[in-house]
C-alpha atoms as a PDB file:
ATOM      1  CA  UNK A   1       0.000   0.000   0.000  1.00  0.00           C
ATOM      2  CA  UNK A   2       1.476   3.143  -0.921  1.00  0.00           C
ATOM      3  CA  UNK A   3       1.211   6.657   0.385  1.00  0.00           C
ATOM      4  CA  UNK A   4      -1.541   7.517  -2.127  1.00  0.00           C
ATOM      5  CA  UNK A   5      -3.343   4.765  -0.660  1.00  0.00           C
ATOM      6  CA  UNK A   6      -3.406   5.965   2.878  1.00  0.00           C
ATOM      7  CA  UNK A   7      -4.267   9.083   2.543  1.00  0.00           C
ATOM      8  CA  UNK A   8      -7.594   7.821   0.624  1.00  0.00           C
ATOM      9  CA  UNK A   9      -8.014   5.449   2.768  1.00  0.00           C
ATOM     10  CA  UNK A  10      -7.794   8.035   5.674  1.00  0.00           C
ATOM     11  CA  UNK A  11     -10.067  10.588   3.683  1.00  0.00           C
ATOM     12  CA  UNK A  12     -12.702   7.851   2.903  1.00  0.00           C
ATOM     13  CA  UNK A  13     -12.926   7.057   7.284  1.00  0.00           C
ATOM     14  CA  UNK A  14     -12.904  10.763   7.984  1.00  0.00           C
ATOM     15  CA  UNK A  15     -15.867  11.006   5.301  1.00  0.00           C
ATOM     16  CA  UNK A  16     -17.833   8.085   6.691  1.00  0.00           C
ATOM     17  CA  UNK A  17     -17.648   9.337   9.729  1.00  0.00           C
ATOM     18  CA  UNK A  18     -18.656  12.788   9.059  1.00  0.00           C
ATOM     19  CA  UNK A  19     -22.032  11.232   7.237  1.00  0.00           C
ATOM     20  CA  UNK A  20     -22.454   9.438  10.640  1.00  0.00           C
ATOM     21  CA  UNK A  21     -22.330  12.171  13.028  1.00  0.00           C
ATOM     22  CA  UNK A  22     -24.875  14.266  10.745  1.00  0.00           C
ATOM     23  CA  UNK A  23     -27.312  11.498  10.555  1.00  0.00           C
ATOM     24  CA  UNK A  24     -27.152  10.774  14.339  1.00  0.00           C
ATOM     25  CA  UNK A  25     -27.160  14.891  14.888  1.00  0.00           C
ATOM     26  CA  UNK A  26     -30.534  14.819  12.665  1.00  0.00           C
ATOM     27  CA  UNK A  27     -32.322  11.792  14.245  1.00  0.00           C
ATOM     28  CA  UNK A  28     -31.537  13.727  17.263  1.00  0.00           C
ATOM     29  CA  UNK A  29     -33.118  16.175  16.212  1.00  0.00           C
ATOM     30  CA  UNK A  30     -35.967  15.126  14.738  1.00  0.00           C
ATOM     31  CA  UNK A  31     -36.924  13.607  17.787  1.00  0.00           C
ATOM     32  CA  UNK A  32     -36.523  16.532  19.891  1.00  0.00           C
ATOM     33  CA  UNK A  33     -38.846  18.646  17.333  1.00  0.00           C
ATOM     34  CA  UNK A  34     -41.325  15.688  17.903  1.00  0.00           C
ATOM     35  CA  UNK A  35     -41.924  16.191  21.338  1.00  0.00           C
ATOM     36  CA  UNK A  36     -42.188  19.918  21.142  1.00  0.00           C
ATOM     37  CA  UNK A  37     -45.161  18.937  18.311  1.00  0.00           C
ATOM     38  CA  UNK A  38     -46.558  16.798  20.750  1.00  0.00           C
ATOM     39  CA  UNK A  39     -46.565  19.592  23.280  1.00  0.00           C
ATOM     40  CA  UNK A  40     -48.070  22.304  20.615  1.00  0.00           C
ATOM     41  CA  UNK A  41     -51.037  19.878  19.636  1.00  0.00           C
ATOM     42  CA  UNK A  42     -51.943  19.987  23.378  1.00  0.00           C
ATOM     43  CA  UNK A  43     -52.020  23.316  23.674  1.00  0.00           C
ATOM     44  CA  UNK A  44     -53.893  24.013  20.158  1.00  0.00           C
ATOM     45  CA  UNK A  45     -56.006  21.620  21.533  1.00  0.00           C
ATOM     46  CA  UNK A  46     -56.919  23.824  25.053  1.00  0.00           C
ATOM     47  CA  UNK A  47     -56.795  27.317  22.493  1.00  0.00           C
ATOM     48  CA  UNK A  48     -59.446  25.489  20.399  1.00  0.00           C
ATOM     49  CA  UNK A  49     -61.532  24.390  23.283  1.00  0.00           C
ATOM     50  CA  UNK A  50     -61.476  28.365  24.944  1.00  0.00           C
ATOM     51  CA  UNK A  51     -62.406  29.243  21.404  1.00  0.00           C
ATOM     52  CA  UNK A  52     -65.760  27.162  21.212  1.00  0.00           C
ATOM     53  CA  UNK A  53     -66.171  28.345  24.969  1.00  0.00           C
ATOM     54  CA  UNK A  54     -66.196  31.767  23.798  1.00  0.00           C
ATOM     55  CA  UNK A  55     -68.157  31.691  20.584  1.00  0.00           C
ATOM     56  CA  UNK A  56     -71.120  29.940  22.640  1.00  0.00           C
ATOM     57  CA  UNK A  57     -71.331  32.726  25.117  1.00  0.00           C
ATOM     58  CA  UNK A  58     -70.820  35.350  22.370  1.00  0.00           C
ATOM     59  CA  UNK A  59     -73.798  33.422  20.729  1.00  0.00           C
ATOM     60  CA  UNK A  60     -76.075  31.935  23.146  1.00  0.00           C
ATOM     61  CA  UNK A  61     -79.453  34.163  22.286  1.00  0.00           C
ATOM     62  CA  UNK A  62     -80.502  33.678  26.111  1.00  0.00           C
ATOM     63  CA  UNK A  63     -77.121  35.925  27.166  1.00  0.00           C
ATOM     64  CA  UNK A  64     -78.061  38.373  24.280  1.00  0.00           C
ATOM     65  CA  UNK A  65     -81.367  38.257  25.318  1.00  0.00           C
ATOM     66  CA  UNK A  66     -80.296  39.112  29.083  1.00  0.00           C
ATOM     67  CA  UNK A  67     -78.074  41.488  28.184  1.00  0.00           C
ATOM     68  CA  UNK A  68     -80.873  43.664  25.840  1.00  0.00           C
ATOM     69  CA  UNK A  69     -83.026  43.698  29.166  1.00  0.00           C
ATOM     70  CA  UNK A  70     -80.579  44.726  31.274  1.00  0.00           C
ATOM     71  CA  UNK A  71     -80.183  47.427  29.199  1.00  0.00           C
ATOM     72  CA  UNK A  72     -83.572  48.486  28.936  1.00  0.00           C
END
């Protein structure tokens, strides 16, 4: 094996290992973002809820109705 020959050979590990510690850095990743998706959907989930909360009191026709004679 000649000198050539070792330094591909060394280029080729230091490249193999370079596509390994981005792959592992990514999964790593990927899994973190996961559980911060996980924790969004529940609180979409509660926002949504409040939401329909709101719009029924907003709506209810007894509340409006109350409120008109309360007015008066």
């Amino acid at each position: 094996m000649g000198v050539f020959d070792m330094i591909a050979f060394v280029v080729l590990i230091v490249m193999i290992s370079v596509v390994i510690m981005v792959s592992v850095n990514a999964r790593s990743k990927n899994l973190q973002t996961r559980g911060a998706g996980a924790d969004a959907d529940k609180r979409i989930k509660a926002l949504e809820e409040r939401v329909r909360v709101l719009e029924k009191l907003a709506t209810d026709r007894s509340a409006r109705l109350r409120e008109e004679i309360d007015s008066l």
